[in-house]
N, C-alpha and C. Protein backbone atom coordinates (compact mmCIF):
# COMPACT_ATOMS: atom_id res chain seq x y z
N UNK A 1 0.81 -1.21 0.00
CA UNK A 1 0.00 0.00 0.00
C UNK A 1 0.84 1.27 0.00
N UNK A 2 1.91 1.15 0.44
CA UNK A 2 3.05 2.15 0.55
C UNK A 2 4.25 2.51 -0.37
N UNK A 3 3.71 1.71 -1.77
CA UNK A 3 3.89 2.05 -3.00
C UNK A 3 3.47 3.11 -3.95
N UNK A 4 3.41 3.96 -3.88
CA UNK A 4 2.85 5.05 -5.26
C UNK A 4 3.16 4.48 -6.59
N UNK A 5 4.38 4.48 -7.09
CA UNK A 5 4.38 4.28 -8.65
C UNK A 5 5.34 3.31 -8.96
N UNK A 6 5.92 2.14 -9.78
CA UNK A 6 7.00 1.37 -10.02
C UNK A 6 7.10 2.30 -11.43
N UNK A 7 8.57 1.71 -11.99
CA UNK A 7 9.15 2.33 -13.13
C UNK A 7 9.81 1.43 -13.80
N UNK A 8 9.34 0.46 -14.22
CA UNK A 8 9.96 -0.64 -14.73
C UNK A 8 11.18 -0.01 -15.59
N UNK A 9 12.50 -0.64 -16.15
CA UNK A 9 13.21 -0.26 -16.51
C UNK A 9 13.20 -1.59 -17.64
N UNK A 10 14.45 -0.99 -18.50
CA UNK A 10 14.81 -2.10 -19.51
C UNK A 10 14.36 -2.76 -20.59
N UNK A 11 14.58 -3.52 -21.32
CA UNK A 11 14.19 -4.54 -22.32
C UNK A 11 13.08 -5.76 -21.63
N UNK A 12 13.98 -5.94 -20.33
CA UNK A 12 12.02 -7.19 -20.18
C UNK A 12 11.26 -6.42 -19.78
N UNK A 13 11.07 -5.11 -19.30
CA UNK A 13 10.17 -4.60 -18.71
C UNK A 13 8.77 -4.55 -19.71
N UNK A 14 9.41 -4.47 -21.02
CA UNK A 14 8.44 -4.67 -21.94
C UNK A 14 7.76 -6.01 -22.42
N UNK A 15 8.14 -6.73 -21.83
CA UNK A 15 7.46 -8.71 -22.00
C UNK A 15 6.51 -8.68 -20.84
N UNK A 16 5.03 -9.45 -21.78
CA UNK A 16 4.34 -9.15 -21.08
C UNK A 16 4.20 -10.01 -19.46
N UNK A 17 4.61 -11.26 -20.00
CA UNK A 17 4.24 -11.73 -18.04
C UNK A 17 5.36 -11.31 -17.55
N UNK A 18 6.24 -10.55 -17.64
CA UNK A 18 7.03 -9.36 -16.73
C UNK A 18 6.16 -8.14 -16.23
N UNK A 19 5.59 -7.50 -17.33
CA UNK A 19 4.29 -6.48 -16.95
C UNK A 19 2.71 -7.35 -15.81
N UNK A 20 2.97 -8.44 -16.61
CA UNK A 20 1.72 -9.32 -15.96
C UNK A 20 2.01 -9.53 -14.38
N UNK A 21 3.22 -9.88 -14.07
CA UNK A 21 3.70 -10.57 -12.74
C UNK A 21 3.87 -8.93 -11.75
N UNK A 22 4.26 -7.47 -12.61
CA UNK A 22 4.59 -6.46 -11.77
C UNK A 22 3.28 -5.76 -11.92
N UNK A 23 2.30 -6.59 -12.37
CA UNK A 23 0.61 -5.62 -12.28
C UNK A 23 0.03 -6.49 -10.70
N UNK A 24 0.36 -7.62 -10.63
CA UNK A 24 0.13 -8.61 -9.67
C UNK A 24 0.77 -8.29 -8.53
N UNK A 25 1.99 -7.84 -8.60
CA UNK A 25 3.16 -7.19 -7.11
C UNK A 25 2.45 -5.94 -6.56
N UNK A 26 2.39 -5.49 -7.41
CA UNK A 26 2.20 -3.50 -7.19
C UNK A 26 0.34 -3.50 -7.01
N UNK A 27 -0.31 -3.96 -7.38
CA UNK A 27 -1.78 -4.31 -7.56
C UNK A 27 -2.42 -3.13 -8.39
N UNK A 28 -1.51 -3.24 -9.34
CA UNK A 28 -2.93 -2.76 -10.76
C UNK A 28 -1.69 -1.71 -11.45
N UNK A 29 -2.48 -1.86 -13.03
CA UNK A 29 -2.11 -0.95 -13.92
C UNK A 29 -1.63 0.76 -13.57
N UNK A 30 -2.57 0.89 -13.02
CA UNK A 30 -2.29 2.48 -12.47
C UNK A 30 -1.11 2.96 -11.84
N UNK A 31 -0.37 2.18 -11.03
CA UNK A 31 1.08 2.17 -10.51
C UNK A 31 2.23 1.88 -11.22
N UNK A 32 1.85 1.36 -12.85
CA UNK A 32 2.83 0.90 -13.47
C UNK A 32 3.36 2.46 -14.35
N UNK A 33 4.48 2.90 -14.17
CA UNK A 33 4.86 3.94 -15.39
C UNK A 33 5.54 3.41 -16.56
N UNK A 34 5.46 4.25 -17.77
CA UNK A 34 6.24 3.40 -18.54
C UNK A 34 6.59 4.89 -19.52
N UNK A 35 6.95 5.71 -19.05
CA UNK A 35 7.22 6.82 -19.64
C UNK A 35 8.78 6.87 -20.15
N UNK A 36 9.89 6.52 -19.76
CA UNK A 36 10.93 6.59 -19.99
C UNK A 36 11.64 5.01 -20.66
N UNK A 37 12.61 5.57 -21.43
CA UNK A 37 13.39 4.22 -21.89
C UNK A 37 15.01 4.23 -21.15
N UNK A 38 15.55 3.35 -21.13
CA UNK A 38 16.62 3.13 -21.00
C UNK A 38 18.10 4.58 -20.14
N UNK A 39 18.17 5.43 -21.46
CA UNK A 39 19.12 6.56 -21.15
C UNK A 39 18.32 7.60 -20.45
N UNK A 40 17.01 7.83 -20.46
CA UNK A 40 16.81 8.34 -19.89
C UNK A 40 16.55 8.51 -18.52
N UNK A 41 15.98 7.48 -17.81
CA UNK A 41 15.98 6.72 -16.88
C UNK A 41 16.93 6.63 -16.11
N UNK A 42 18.50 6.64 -16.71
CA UNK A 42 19.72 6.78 -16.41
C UNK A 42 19.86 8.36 -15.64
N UNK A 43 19.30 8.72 -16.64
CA UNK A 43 19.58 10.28 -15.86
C UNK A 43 18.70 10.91 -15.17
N UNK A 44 17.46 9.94 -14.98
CA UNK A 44 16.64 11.01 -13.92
C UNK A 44 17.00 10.22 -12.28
N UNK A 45 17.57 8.79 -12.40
CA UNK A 45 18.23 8.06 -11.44
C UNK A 45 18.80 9.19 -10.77
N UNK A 46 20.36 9.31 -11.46
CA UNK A 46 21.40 9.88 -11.28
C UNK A 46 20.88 11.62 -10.43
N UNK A 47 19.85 11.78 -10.85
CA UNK A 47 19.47 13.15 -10.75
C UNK A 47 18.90 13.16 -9.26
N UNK A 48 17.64 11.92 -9.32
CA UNK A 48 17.40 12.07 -8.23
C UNK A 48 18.16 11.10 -6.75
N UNK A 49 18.85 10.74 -7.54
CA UNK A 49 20.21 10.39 -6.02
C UNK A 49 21.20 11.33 -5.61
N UNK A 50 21.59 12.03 -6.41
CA UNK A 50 22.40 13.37 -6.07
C UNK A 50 21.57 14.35 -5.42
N UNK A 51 19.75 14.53 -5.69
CA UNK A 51 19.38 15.24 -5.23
C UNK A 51 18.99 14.59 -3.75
N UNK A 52 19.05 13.48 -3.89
CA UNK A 52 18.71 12.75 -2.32
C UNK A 52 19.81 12.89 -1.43
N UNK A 53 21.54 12.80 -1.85
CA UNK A 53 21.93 13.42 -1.08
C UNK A 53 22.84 14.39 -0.93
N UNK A 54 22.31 15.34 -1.44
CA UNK A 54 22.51 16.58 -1.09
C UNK A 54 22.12 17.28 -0.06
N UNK A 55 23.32 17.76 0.93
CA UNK A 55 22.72 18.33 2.72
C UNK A 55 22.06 19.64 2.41
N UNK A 56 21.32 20.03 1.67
CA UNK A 56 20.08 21.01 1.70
C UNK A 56 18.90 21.02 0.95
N UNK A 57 19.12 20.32 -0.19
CA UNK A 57 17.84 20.13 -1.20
C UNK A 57 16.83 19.03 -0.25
N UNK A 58 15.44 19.57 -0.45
CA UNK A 58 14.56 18.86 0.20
C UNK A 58 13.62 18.29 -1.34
N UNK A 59 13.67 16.87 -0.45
CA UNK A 59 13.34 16.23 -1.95
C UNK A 59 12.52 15.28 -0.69
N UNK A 60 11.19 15.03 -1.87
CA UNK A 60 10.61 13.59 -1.43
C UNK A 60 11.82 12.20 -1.09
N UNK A 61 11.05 11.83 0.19
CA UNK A 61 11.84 10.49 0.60
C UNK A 61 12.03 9.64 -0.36
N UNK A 62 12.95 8.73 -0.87
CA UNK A 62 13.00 7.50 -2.41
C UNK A 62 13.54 6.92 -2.04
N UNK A 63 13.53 5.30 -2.01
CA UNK A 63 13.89 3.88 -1.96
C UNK A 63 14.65 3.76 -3.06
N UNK A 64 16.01 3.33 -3.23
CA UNK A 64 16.49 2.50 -3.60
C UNK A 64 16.59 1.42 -3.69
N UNK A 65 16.56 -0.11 -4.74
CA UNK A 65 16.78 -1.11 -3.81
C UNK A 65 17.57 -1.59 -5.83
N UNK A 66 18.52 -2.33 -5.63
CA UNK A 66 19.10 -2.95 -6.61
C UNK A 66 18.17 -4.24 -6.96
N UNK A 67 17.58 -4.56 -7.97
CA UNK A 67 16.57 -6.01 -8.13
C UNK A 67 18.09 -6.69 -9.11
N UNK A 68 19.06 -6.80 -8.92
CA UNK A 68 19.81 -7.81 -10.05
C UNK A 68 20.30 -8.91 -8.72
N UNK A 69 20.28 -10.14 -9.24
CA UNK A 69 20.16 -11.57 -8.06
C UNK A 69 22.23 -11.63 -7.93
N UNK A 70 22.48 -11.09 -9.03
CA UNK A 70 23.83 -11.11 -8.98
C UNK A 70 24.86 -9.80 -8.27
């Protein structure tokens, strides 16, 4: 419930029982974004981790979490 939005990233993000299995995690279409590809994504990352820590910019709280098993 303490999810707002996922951002799938990448090449499987676009296969559908990858979309199917993260409509099932997150519970429903509406949480899924799919606005960005690849490089861009790269840089709004980058953007908003520098802005996370930076000791004065006040930025919404954001989770990180790495999903690669390796």
């Amino acid at each position: 419930d303490d999810i707002v939005s996922v951002l799938p990233v990448g090449g499987n993000s676009r296969v559908p029982w990858v979309l199917a299995a993260l409509r099932l995690a997150v519970g429903g279409e509406q949480r899924l974004a799919h606005r960005l590809d690849a490089d861009e994504s790269m840089a709004l990352g980058a953007a908003l981790l520098a802005a996370h820590w930076h000791p004065t910019l006040r930025v919404r709280p954001i989770s990180f979490r790495d999903a690669l098993p390796l």
